[in-house]
PDB file of N, CA and C in Angstrom:
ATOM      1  N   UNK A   1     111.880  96.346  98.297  1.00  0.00           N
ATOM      2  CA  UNK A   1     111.368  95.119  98.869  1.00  0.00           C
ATOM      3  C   UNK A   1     112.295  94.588  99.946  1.00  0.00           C
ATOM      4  N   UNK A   2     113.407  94.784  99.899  1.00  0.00           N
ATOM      5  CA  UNK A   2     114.690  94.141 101.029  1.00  0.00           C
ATOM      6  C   UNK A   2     114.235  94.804 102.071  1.00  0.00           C
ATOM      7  N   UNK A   3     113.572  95.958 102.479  1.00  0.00           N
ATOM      8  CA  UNK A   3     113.391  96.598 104.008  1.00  0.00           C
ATOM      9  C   UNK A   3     111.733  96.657 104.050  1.00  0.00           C
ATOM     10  N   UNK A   4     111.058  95.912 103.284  1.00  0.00           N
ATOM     11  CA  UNK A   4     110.110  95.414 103.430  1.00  0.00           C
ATOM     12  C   UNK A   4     109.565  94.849 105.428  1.00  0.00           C
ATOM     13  N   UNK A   5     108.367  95.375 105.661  1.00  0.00           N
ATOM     14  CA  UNK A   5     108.111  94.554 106.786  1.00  0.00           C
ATOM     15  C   UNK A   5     107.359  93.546 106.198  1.00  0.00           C
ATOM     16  N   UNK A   6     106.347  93.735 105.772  1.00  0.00           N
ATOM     17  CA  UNK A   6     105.462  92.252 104.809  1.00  0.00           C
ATOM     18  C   UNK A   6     106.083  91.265 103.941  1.00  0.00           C
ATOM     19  N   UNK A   7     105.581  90.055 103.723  1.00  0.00           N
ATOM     20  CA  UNK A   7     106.181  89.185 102.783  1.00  0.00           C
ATOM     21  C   UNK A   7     105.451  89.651 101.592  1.00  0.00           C
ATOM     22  N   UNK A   8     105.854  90.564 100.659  1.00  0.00           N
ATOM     23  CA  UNK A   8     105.275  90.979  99.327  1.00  0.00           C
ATOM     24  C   UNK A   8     105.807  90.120  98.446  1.00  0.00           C
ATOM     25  N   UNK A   9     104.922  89.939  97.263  1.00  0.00           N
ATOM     26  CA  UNK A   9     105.209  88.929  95.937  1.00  0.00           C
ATOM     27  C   UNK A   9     105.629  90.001  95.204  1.00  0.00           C
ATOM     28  N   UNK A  10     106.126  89.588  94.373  1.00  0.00           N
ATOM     29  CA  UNK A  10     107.035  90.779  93.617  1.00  0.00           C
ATOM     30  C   UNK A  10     105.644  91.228  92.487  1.00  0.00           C
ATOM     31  N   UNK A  11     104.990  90.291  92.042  1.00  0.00           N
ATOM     32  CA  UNK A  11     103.686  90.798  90.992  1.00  0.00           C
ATOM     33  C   UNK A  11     102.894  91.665  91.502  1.00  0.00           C
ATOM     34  N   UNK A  12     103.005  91.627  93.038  1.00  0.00           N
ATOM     35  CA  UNK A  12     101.759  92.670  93.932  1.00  0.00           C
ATOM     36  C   UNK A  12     102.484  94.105  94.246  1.00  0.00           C
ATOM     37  N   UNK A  13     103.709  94.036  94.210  1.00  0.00           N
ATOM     38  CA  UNK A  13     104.796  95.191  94.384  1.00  0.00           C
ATOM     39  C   UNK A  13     104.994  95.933  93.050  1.00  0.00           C
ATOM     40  N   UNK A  14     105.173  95.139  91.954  1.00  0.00           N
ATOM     41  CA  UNK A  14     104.795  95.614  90.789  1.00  0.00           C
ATOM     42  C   UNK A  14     103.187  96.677  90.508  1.00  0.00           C
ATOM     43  N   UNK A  15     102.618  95.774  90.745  1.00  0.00           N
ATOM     44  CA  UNK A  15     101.109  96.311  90.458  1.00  0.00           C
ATOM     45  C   UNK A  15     100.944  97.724  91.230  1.00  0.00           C
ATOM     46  N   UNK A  16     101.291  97.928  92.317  1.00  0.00           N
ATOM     47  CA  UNK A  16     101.347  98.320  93.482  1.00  0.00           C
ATOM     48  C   UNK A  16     101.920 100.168  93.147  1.00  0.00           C
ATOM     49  N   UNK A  17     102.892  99.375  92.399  1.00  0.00           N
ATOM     50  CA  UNK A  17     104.346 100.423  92.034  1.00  0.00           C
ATOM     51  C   UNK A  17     103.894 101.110  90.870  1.00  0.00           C
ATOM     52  N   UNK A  18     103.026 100.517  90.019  1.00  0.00           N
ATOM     53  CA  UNK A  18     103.020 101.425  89.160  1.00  0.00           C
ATOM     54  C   UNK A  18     101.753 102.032  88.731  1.00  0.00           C
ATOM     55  N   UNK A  19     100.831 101.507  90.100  1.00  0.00           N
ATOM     56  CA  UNK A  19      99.584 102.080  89.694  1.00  0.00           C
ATOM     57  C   UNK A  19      99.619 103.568  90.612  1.00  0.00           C
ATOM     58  N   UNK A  20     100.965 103.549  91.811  1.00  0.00           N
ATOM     59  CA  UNK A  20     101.317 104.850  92.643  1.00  0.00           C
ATOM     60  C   UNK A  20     101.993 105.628  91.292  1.00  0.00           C
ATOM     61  N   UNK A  21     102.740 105.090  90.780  1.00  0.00           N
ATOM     62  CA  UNK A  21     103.440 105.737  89.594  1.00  0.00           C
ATOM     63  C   UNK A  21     102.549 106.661  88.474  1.00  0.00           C
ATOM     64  N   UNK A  22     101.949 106.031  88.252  1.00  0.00           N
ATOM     65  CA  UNK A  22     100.630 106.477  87.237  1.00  0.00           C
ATOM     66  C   UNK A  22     100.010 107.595  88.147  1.00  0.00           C
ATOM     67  N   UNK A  23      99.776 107.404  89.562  1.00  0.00           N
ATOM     68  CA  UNK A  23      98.592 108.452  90.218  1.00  0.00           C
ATOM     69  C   UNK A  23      99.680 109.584  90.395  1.00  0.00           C
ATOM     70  N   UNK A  24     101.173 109.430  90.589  1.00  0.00           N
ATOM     71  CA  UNK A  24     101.864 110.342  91.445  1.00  0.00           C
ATOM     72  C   UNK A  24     102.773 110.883  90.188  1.00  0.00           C
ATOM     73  N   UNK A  25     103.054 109.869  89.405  1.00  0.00           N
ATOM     74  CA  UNK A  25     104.327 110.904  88.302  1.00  0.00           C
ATOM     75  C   UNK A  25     105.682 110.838  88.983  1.00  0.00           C
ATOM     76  N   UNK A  26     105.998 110.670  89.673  1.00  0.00           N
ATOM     77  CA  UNK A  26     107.266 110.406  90.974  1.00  0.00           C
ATOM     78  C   UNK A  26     107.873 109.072  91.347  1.00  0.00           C
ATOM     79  N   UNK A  27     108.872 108.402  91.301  1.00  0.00           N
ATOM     80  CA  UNK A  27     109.497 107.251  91.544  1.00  0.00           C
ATOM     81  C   UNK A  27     108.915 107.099  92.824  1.00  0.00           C
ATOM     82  N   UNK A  28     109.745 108.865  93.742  1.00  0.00           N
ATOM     83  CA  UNK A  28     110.042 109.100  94.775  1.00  0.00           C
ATOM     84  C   UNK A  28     108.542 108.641  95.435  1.00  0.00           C
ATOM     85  N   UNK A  29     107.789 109.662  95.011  1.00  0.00           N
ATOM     86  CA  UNK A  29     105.840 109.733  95.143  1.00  0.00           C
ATOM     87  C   UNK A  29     105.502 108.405  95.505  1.00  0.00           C
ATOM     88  N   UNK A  30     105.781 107.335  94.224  1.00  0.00           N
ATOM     89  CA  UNK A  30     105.158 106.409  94.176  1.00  0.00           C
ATOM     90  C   UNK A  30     105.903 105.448  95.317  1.00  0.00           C
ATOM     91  N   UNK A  31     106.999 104.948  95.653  1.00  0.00           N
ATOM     92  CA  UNK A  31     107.648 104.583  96.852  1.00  0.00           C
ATOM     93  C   UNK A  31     107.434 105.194  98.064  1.00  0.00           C
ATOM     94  N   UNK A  32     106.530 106.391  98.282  1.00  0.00           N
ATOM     95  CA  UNK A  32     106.181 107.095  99.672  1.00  0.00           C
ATOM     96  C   UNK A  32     104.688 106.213  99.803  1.00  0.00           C
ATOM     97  N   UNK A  33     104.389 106.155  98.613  1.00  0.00           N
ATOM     98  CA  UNK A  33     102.780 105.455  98.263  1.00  0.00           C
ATOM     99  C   UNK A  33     102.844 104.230  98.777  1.00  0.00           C
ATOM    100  N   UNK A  34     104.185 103.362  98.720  1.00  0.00           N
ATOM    101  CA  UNK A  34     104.316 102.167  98.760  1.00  0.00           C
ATOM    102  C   UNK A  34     104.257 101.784  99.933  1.00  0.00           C
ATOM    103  N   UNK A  35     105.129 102.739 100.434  1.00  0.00           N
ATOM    104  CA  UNK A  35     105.234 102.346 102.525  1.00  0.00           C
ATOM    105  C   UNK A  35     104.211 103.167 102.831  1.00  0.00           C
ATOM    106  N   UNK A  36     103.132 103.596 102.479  1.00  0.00           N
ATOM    107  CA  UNK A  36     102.054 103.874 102.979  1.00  0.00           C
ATOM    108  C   UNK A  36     101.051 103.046 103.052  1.00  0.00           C
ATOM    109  N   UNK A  37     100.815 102.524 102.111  1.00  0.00           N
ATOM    110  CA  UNK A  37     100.332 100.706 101.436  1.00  0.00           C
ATOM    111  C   UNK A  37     100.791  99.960 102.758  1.00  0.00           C
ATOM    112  N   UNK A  38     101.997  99.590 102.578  1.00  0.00           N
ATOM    113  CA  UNK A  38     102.651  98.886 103.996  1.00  0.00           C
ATOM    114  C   UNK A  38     102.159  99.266 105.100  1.00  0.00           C
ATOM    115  N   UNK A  39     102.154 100.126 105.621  1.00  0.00           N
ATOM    116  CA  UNK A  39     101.736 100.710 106.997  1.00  0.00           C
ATOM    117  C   UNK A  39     100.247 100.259 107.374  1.00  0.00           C
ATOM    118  N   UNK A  40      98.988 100.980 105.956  1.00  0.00           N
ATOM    119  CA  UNK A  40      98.064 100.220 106.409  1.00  0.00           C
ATOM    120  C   UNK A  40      97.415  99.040 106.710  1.00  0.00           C
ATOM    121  N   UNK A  41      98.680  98.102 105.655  1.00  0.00           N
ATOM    122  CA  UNK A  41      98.241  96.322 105.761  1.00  0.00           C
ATOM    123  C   UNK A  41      98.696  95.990 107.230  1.00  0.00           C
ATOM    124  N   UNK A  42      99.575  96.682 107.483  1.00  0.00           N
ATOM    125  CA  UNK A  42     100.337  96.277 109.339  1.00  0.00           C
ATOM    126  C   UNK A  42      99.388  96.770 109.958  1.00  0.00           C
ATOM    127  N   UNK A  43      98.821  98.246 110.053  1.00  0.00           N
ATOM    128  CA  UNK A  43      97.358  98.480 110.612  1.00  0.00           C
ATOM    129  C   UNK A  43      96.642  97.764 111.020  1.00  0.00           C
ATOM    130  N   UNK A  44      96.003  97.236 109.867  1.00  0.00           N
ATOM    131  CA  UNK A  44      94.814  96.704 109.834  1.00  0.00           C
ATOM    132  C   UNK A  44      95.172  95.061 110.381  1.00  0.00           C
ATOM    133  N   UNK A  45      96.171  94.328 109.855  1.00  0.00           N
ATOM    134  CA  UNK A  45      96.278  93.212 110.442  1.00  0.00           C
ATOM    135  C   UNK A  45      96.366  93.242 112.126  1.00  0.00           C
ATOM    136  N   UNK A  46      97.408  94.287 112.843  1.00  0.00           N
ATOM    137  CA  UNK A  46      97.528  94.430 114.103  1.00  0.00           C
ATOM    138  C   UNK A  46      96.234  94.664 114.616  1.00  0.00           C
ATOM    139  N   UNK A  47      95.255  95.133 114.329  1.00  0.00           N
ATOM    140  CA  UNK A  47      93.871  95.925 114.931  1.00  0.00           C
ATOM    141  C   UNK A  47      93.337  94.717 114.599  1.00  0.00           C
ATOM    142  N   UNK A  48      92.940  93.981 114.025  1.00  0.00           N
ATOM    143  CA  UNK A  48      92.717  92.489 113.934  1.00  0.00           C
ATOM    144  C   UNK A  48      92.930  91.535 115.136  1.00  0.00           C
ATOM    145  N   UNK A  49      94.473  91.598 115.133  1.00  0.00           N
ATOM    146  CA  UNK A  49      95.193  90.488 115.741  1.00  0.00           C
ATOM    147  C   UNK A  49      94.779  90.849 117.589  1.00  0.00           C
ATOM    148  N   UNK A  50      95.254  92.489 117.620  1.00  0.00           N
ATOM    149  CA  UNK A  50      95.423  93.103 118.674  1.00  0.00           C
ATOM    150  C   UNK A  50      95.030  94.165 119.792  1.00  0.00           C
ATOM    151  N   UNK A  51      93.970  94.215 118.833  1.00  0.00           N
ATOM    152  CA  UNK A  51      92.385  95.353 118.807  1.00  0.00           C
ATOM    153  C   UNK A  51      92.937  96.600 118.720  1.00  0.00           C
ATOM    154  N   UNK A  52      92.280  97.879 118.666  1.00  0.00           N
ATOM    155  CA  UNK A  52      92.698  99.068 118.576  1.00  0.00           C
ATOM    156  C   UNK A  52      93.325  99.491 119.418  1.00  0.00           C
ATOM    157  N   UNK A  53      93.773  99.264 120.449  1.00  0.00           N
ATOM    158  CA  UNK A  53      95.055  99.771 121.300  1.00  0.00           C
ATOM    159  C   UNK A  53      96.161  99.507 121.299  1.00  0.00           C
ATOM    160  N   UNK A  54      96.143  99.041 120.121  1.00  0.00           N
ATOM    161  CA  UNK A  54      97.953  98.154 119.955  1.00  0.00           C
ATOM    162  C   UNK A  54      98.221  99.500 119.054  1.00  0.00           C
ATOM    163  N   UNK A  55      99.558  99.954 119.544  1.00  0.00           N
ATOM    164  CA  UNK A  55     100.088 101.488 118.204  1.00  0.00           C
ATOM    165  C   UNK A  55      99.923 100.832 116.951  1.00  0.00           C
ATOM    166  N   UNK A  56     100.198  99.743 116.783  1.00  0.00           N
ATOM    167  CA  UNK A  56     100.255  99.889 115.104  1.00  0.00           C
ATOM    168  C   UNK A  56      99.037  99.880 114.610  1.00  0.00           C
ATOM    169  N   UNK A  57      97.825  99.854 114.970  1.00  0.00           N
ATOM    170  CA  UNK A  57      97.119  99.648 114.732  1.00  0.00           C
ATOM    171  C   UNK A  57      96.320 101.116 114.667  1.00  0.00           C
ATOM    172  N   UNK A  58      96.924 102.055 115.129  1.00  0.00           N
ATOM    173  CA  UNK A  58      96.215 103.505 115.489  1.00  0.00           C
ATOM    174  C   UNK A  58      96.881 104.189 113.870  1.00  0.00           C
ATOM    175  N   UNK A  59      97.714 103.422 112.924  1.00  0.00           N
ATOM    176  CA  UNK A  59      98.023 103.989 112.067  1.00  0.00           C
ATOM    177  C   UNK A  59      96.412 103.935 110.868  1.00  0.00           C
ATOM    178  N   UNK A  60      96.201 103.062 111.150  1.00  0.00           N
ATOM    179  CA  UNK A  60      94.149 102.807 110.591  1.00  0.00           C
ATOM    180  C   UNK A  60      93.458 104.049 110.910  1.00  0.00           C
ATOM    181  N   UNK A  61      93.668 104.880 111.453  1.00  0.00           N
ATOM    182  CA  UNK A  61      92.659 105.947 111.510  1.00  0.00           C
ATOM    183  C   UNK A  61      93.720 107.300 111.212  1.00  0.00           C
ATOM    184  N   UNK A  62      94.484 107.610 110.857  1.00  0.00           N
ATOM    185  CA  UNK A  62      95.460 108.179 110.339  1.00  0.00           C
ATOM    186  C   UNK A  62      95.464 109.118 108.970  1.00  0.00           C
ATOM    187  N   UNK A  63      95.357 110.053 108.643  1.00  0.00           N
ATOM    188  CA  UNK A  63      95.035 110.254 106.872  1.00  0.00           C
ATOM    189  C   UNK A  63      96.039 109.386 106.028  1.00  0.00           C
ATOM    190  N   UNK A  64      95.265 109.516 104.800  1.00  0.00           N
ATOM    191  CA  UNK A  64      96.438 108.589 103.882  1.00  0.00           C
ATOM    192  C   UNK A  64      97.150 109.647 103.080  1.00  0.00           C
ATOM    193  N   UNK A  65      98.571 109.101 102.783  1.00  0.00           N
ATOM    194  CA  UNK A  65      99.707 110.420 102.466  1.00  0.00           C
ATOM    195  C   UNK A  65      99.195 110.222 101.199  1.00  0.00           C
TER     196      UNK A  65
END
């Protein structure tokens, strides 16, 4: 959470963490899951904010890891 780009609640980081945990079996897995999570909420908010030509926003059409 300290190199966090989002303001995450720790109950949603929890939830978050161990429902990657459960799908992946991996600390590691489930923390790749996590900043993948991250990436698409920055996505999708930037493509919002900034329409689809803003880079962060090109991470929205991207496969998910």
């Amino acid at each position: 959470m300290a190199g966090a780009v989002l303001p995450w609640r720790a109950q949603s980081v929890r939830r978050a963490f161990d429902s990657a945990l459960a799908r992946t079996g991996s600390r590691a897995e489930a923390l790749k899951a996590l900043d993948a999570l991250q990436d698409r909420q920055v996505a999708r908010d930037a493509q919002k904010i900034w329409g689809q030509a803003h880079p962060a926003a090109r991470i929205m059409s991207a496969p998910v890891r």
